[in-house]
Protein backbone atom coordinates (compact mmCIF):
# COMPACT_ATOMS: atom_id res chain seq x y z
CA UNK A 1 -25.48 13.30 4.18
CA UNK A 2 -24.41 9.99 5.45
CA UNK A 3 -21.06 8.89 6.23
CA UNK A 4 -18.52 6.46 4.49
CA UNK A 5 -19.71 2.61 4.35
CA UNK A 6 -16.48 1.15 4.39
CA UNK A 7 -12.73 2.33 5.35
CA UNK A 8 -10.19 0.40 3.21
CA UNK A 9 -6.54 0.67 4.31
CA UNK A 10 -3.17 -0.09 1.95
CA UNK A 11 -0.52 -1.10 3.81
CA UNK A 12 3.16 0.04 3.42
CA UNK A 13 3.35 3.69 3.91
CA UNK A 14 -0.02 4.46 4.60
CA UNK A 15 -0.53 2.24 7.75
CA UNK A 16 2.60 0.82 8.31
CA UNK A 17 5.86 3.09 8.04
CA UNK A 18 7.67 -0.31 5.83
CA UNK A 19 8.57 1.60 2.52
CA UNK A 20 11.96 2.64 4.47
CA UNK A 21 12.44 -0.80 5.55
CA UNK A 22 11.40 -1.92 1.19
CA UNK A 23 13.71 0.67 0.02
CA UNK A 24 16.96 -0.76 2.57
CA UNK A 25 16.07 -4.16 1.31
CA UNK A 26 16.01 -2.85 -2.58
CA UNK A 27 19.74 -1.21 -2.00
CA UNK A 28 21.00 -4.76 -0.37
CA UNK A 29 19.40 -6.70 -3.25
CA UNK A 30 20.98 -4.11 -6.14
CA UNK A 31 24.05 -3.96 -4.31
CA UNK A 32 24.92 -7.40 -3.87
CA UNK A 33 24.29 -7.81 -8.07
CA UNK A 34 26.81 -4.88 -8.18
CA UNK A 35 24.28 -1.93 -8.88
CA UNK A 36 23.12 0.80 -7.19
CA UNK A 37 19.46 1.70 -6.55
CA UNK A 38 18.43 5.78 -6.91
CA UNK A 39 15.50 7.96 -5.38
CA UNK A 40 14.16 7.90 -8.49
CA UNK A 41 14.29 4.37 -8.73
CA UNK A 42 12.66 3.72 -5.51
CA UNK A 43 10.01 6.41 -6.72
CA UNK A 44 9.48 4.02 -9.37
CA UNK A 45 9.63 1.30 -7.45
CA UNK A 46 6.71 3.05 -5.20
CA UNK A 47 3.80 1.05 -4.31
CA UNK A 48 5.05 -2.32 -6.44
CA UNK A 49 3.65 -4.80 -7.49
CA UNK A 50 6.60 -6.85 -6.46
CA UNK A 51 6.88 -8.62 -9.85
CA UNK A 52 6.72 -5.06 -11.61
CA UNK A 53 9.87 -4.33 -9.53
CA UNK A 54 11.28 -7.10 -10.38
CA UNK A 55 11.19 -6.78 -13.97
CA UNK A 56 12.49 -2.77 -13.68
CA UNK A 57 15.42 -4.50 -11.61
CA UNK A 58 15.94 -7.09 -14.08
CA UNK A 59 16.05 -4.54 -16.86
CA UNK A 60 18.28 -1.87 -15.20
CA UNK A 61 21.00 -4.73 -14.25
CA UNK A 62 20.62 -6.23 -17.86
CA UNK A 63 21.25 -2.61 -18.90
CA UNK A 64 24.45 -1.77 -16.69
CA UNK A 65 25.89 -4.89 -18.16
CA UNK A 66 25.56 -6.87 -15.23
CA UNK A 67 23.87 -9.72 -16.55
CA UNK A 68 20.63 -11.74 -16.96
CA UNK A 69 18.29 -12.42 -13.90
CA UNK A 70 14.91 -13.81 -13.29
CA UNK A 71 12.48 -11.06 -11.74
CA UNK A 72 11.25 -14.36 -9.87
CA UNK A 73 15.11 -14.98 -8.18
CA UNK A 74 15.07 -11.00 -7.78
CA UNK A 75 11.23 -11.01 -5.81
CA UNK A 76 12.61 -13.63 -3.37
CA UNK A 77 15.79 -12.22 -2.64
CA UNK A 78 13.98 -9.38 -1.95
CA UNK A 79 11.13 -10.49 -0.03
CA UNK A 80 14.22 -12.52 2.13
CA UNK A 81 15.73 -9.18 3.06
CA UNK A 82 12.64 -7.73 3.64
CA UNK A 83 11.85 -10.48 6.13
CA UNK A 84 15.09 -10.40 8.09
CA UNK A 85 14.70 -6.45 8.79
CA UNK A 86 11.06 -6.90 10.16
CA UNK A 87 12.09 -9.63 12.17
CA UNK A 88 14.99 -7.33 13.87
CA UNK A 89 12.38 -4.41 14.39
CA UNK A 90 8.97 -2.98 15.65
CA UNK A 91 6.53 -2.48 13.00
CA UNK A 92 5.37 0.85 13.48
CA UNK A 93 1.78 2.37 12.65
CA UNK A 94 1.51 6.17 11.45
CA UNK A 95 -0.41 8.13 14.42
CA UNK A 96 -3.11 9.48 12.42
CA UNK A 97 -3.77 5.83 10.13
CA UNK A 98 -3.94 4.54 13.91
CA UNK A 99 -6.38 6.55 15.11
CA UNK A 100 -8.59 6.31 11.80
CA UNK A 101 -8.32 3.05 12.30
CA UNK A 102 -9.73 3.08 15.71
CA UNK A 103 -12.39 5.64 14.76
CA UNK A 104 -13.50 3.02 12.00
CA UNK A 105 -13.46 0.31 14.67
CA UNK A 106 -15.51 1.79 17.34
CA UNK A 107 -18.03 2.76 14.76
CA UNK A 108 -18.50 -0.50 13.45
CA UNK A 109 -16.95 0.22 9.79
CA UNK A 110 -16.88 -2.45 7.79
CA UNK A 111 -12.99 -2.29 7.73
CA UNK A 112 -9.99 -3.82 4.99
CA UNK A 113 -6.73 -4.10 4.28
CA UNK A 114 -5.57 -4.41 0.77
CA UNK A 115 -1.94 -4.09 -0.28
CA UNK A 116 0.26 -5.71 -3.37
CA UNK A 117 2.38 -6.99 -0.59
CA UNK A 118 2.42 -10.58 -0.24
CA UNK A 119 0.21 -12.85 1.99
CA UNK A 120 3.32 -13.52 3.85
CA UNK A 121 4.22 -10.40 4.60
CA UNK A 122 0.74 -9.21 5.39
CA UNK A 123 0.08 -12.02 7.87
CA UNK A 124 3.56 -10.55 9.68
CA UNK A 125 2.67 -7.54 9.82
CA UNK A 126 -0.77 -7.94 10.81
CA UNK A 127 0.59 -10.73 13.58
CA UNK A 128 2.34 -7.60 14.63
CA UNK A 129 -0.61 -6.43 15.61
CA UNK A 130 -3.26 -8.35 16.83
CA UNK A 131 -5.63 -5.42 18.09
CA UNK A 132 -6.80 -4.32 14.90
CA UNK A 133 -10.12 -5.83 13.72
CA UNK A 134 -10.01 -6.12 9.68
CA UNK A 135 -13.32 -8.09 8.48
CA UNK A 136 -11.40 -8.52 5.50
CA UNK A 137 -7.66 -8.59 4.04
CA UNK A 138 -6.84 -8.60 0.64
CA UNK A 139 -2.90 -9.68 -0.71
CA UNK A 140 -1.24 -8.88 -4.07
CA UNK A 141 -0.51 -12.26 -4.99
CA UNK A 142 -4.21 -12.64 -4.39
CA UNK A 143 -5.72 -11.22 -7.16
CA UNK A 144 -5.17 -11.55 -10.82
CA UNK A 145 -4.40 -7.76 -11.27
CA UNK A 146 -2.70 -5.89 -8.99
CA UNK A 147 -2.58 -2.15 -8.50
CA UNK A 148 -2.31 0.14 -10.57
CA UNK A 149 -5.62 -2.02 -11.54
CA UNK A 150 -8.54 -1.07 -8.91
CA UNK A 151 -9.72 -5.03 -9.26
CA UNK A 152 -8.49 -5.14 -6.06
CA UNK A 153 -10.78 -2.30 -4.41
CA UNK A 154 -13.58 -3.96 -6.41
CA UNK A 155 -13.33 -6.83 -4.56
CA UNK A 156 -12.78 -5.38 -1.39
CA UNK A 157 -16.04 -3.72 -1.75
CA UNK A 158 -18.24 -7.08 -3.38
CA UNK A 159 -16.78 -9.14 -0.41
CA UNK A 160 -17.65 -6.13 1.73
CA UNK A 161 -21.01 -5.69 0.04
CA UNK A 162 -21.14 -1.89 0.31
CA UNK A 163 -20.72 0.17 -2.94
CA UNK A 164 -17.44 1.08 -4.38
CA UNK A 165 -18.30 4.74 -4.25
CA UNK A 166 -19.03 4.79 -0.72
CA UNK A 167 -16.25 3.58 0.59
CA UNK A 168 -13.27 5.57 2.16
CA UNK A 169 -9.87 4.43 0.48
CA UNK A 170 -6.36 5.67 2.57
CA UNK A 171 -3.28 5.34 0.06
CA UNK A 172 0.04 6.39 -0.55
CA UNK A 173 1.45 5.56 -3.41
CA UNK A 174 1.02 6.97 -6.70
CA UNK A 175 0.33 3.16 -7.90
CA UNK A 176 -1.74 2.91 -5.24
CA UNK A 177 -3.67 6.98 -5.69
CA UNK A 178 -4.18 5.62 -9.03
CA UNK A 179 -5.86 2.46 -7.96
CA UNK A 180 -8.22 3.82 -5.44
CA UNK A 181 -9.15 6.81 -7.84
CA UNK A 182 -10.07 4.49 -10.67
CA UNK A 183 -11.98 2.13 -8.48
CA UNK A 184 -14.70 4.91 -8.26
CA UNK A 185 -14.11 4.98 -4.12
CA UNK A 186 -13.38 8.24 -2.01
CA UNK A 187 -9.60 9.04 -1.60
CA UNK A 188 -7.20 10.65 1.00
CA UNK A 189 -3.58 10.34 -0.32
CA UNK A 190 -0.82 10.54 2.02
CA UNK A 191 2.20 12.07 0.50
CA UNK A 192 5.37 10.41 0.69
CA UNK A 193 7.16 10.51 -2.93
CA UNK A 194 6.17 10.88 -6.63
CA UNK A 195 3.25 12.96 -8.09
CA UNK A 196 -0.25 12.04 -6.23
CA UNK A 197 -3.71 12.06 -8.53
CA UNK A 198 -6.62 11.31 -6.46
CA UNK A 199 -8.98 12.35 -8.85
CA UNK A 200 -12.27 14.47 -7.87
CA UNK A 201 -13.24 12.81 -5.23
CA UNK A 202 -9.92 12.78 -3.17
CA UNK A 203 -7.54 14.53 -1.56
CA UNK A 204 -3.95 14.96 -0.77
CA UNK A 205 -2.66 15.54 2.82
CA UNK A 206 0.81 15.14 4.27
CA UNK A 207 -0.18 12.81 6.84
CA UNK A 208 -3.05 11.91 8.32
CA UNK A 209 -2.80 13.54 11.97
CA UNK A 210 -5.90 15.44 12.92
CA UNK A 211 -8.49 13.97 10.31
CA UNK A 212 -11.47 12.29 10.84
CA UNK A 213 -14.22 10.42 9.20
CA UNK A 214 -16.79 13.02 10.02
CA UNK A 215 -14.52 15.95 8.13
CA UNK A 216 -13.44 13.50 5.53
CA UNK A 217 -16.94 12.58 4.73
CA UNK A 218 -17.60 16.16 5.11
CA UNK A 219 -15.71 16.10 1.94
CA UNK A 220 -15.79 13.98 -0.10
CA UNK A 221 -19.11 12.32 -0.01
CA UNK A 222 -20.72 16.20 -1.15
């Protein structure tokens, strides 16, 4: 048995630790509209994509009697607060995504990075940095279907050219579980918040710490 073909990262919460940093920028946004924002709205929130958070935030505002607003005013108020706490703090990468990471690069993985965050916000993070070697990046506003959908694990693995169902997918979200499960692709979900499905062909681990390719293809590539 061979090993993976590809390792294809998402980005907030399973490489970089930014879904405190969304969730802070989600309570300044509700707040300043007079709301409040819940765990169990941030579990919802989980993963976007942006403009499906927008629309849950338009709707729960409309609801509370707080008025009418555009889910495209709400996305760029948030993406602004977003912005200003990354610019006022280190970007930091989870230990054990790190050192898969660097496993995939000395092997010569094929290697991508595919999140419903923005290109903006994915060219800051990834200016952050500058040592990691992704042959391939992939945005949410990118693509015509974000996830949920796997089209954008599809077309991580065409541009790759390696086969869907060889590839290693690291996720955390249960948007993101879902999209990496349906795309056909191997699957290690990282537990953070909300109920994780990786299907048959994944798994779900607390963090990342201690794994490898070798075990992980070990497996899930039986």
């Amino acid at each position: 048995m061979g090993g993976f073909a590809a390792v294809l990262f998402d980005m907030d919460g399973s490489l970089v630790d930014t879904e405190p940093i969304w969730h802070v920028a989600e309570l300044e946004v509700m707040a300043v509209r007079g709301s409040t924002w819940t765990n169990q709205d941030q579990a919802h929130a989980l993963g976007g994509p942006m403009m499906r958070v927008a629309h849950y935030m338009a709707d729960k505002l409309r609801a509370e009697g707080l008025g009418s607003h555009d889910p495209e005013d709400l996305i760029g108020a948030l993406l602004s607060a977003f912005e200003a706490h990354l610019d006022r703090g280190r970007i930091e990468v989870y230990d054990g995504a790190d050192a898969l990471m660097r496993e995939a690069m000395a092997a010569g993985l094929p290697l991508a990075l595919v999140s419903n965050s923005t290109r903006r916000l994915m060219d800051k993070v990834l200016a952050a940095h500058p040592d990691y070697r992704f042959d391939l990046t992939i945005a949410g506003d990118e693509v015509p279907h974000g996830k949920p959908h796997p089209g954008p694990y599809w077309e991580a693995a065409h541009r790759l050219e390696v086969p869907i169902g060889d590839c290693l997918i690291v996720e955390d979200s249960p948007t993101g579980v879902a999209a990496a499960r349906d795309s056909g692709a191997c699957v290690v979900a990282v537990q953070h918040m909300g109920q994780l499905d990786p299907g048959p062909r994944g798994i779900v681990v607390e963090r990342l710490d201690g794994l490898d390719l070798a075990d992980l293809a070990a497996r899930l590539l039986g």
